[in-house]
Protein backbone atom coordinates (compact mmCIF):
# COMPACT_ATOMS: atom_id res chain seq x y z
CA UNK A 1 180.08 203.75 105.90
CA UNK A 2 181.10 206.55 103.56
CA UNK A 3 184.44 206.08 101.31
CA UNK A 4 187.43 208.39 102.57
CA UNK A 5 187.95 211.33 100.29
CA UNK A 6 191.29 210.26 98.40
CA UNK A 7 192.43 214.16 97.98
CA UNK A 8 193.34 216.48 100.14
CA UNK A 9 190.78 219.66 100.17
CA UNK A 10 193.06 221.56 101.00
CA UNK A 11 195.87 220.77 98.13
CA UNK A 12 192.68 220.79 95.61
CA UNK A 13 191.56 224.55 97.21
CA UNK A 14 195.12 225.89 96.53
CA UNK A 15 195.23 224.60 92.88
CA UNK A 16 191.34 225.90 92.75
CA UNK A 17 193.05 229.42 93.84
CA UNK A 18 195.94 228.98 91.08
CA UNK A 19 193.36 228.47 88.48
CA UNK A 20 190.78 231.23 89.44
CA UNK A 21 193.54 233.85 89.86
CA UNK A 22 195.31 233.71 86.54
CA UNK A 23 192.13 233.00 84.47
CA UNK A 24 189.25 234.42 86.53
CA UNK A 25 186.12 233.39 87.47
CA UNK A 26 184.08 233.84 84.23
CA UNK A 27 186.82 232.39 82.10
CA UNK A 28 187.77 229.34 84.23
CA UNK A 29 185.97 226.60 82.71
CA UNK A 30 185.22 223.09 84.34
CA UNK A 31 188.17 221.67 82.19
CA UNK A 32 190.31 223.96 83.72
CA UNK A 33 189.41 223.28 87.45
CA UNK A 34 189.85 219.30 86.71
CA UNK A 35 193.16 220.13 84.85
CA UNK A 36 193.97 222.40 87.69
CA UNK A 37 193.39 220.27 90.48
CA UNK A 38 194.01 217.27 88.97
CA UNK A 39 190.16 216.11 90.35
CA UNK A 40 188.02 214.40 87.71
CA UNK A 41 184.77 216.19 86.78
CA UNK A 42 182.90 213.72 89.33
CA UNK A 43 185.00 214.06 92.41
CA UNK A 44 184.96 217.84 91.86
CA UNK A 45 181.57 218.33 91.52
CA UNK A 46 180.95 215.91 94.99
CA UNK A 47 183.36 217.63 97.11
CA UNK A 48 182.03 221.63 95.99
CA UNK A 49 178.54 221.19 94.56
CA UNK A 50 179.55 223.61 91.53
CA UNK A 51 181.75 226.06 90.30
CA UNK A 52 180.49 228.92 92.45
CA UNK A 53 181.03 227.10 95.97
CA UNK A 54 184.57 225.80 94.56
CA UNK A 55 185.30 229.80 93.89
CA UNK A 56 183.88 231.25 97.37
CA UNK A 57 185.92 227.99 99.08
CA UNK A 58 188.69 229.47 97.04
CA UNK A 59 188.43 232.75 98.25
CA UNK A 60 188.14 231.60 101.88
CA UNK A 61 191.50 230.20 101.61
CA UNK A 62 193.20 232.93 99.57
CA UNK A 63 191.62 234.98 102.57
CA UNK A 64 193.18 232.37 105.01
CA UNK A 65 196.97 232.53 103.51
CA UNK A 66 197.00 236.53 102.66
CA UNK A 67 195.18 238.20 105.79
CA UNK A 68 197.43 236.08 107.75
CA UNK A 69 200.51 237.07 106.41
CA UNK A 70 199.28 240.51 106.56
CA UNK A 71 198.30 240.32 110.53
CA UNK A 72 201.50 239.13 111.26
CA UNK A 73 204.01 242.12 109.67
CA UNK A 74 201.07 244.76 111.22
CA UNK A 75 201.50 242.98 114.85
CA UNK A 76 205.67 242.99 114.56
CA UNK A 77 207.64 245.36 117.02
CA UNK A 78 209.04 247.64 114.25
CA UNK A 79 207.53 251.27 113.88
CA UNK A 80 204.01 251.87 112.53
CA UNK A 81 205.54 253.27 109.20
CA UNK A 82 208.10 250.73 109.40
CA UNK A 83 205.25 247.71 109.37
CA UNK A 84 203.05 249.78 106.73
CA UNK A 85 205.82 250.22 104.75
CA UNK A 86 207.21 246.59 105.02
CA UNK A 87 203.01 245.22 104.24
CA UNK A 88 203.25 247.68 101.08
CA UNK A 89 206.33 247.06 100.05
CA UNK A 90 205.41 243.20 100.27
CA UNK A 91 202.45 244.05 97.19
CA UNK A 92 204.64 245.73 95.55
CA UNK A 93 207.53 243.23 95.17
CA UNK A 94 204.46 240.54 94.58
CA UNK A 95 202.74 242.15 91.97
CA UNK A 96 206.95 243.12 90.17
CA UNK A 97 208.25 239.56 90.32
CA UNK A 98 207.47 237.87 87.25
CA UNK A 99 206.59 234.76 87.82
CA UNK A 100 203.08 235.85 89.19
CA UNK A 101 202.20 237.61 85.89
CA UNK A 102 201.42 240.22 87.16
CA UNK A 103 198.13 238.57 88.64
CA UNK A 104 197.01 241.56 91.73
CA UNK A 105 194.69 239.72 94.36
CA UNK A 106 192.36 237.48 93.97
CA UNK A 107 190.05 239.28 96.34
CA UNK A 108 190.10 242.49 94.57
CA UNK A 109 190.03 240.73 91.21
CA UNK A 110 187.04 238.74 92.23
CA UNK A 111 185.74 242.30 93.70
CA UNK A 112 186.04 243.79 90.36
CA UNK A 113 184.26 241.14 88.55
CA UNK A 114 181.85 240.06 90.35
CA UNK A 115 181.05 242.63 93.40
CA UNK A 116 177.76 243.81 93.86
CA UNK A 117 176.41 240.96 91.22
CA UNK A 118 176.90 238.34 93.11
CA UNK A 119 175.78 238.27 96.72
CA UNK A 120 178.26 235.40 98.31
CA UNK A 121 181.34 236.87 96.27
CA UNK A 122 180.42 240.42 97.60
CA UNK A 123 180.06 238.99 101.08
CA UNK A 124 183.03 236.87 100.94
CA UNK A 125 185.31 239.62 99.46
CA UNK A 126 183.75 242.47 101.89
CA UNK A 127 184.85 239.80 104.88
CA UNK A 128 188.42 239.67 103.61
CA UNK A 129 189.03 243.23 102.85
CA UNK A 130 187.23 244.01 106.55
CA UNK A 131 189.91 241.67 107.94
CA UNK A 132 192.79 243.74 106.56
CA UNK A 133 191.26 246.68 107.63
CA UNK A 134 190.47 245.11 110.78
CA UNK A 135 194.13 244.66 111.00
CA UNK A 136 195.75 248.36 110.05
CA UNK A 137 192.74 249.66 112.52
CA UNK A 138 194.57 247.67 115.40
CA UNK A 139 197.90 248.64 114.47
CA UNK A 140 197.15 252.30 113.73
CA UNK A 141 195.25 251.78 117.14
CA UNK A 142 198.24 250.76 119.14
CA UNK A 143 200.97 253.20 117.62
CA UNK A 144 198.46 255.95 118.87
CA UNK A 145 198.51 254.58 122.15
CA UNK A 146 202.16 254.65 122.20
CA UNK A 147 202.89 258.25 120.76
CA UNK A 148 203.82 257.03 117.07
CA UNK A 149 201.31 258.92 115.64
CA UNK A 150 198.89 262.00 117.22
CA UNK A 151 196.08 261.57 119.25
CA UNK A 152 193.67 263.39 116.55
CA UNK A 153 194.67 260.67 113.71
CA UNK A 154 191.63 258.14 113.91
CA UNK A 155 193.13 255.02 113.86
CA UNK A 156 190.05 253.40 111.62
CA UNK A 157 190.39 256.29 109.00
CA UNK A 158 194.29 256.00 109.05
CA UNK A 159 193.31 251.72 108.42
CA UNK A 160 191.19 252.64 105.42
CA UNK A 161 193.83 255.13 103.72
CA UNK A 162 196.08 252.20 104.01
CA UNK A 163 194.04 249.70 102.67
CA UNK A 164 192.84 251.72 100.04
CA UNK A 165 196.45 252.41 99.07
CA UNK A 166 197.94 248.50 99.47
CA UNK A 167 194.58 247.62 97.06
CA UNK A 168 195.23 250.12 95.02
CA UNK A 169 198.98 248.86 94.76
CA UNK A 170 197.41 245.36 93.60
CA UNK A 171 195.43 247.17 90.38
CA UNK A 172 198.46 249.69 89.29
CA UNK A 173 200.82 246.95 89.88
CA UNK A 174 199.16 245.29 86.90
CA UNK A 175 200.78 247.92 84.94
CA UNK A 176 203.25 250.26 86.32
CA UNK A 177 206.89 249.92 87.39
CA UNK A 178 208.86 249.94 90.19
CA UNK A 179 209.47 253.21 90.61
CA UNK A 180 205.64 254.03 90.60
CA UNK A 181 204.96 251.71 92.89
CA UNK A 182 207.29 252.42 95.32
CA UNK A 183 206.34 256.36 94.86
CA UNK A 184 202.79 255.16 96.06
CA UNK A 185 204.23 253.13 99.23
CA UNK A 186 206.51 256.40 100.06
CA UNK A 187 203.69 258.80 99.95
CA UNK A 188 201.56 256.71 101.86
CA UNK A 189 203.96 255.92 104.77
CA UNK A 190 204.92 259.68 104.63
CA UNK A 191 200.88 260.62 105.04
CA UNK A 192 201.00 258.72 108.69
């Protein structure tokens, strides 16, 4: 009979996330994912069968905990502009308070370094940012229904301005202030 795992993945994914987002993926060494999840070497290595299935598990739950959060302020009963605004508004204050360091997303940080080099990243990435942009598309897709915006604005362009902008939000806000930021979420909402 096999021996019970004595960690929880899920505890051990989260640190794994921690660790990958404020270092990266090339400069997270195995030392760091065993200090960071507080797994020795061996138990790491059994439960993700290297660093690279540890980082794509990692980005399935960043992917789990953001596009969530994002889903639910698209799907609230406030105005279209009001929930875009409120979703852009959320990066913004994210990527300004300073205990995250000013980190952006893991998604689009793992996009940047290792999109279109390495296949399951790319795939794993390209599934998260569809699922945002899955989720703008249905809200955009409702508000026309209801008269919010007019019946020539395509809902699934309208969903990719918006993404493009809240991603966007995540690379600037590595770098610019507040009043950039929120210049960026203003014109955008105003562009609905």
């Amino acid at each position: 009979m096999p021996r019970p795992k004595g960690f929880d993945p899920t505890e051990v994914l989260d640190a794994a996330v921690s660790t990958f987002w404020r270092k990266g993926y090339a400069a997270t060494s195995a030392q760091d994912l065993v200090d960071g999840t507080g797994l020795g070497r061996g138990s790491l290595y059994n439960a993700f069968s290297g660093k690279q299935q540890l980082f794509s598990e990692a980005l399935r739950r960043y992917e789990e905990t953001t596009a969530v959060r994002i889903e639910e302020m698209l799907a609230g009963p406030e105005s279209i502009r009001a929930r875009v605004r409120r979703v852009l508004m959320d990066v913004a204050d994210d990527e300004l308070d300073p205990s995250a360091a000013h980190r952006g997303c893991l998604a689009v940080n793992a996009a940047i370094e290792l999109g279109g080099i390495d296949d399951e990243v790319t795939a794993r990435v390209r599934h998260d940012f569809e699922r945002v942009e899955n989720a703008f598309h249905a809200a955009f897709a409702t508000a026309r229904e209801a008269g919010e915006i007019g019946p020539d604005r395509d809902p699934r362009a309208l969903a990719r301005f918006a993404l493009a902008a809240m991603y966007g939000l995540r690379v600037l806000g590595k770098t610019a202030d507040r009043q950039a930021l929120t210049q960026i979420v203003e014109t955008t909402v105003q562009a609905l």
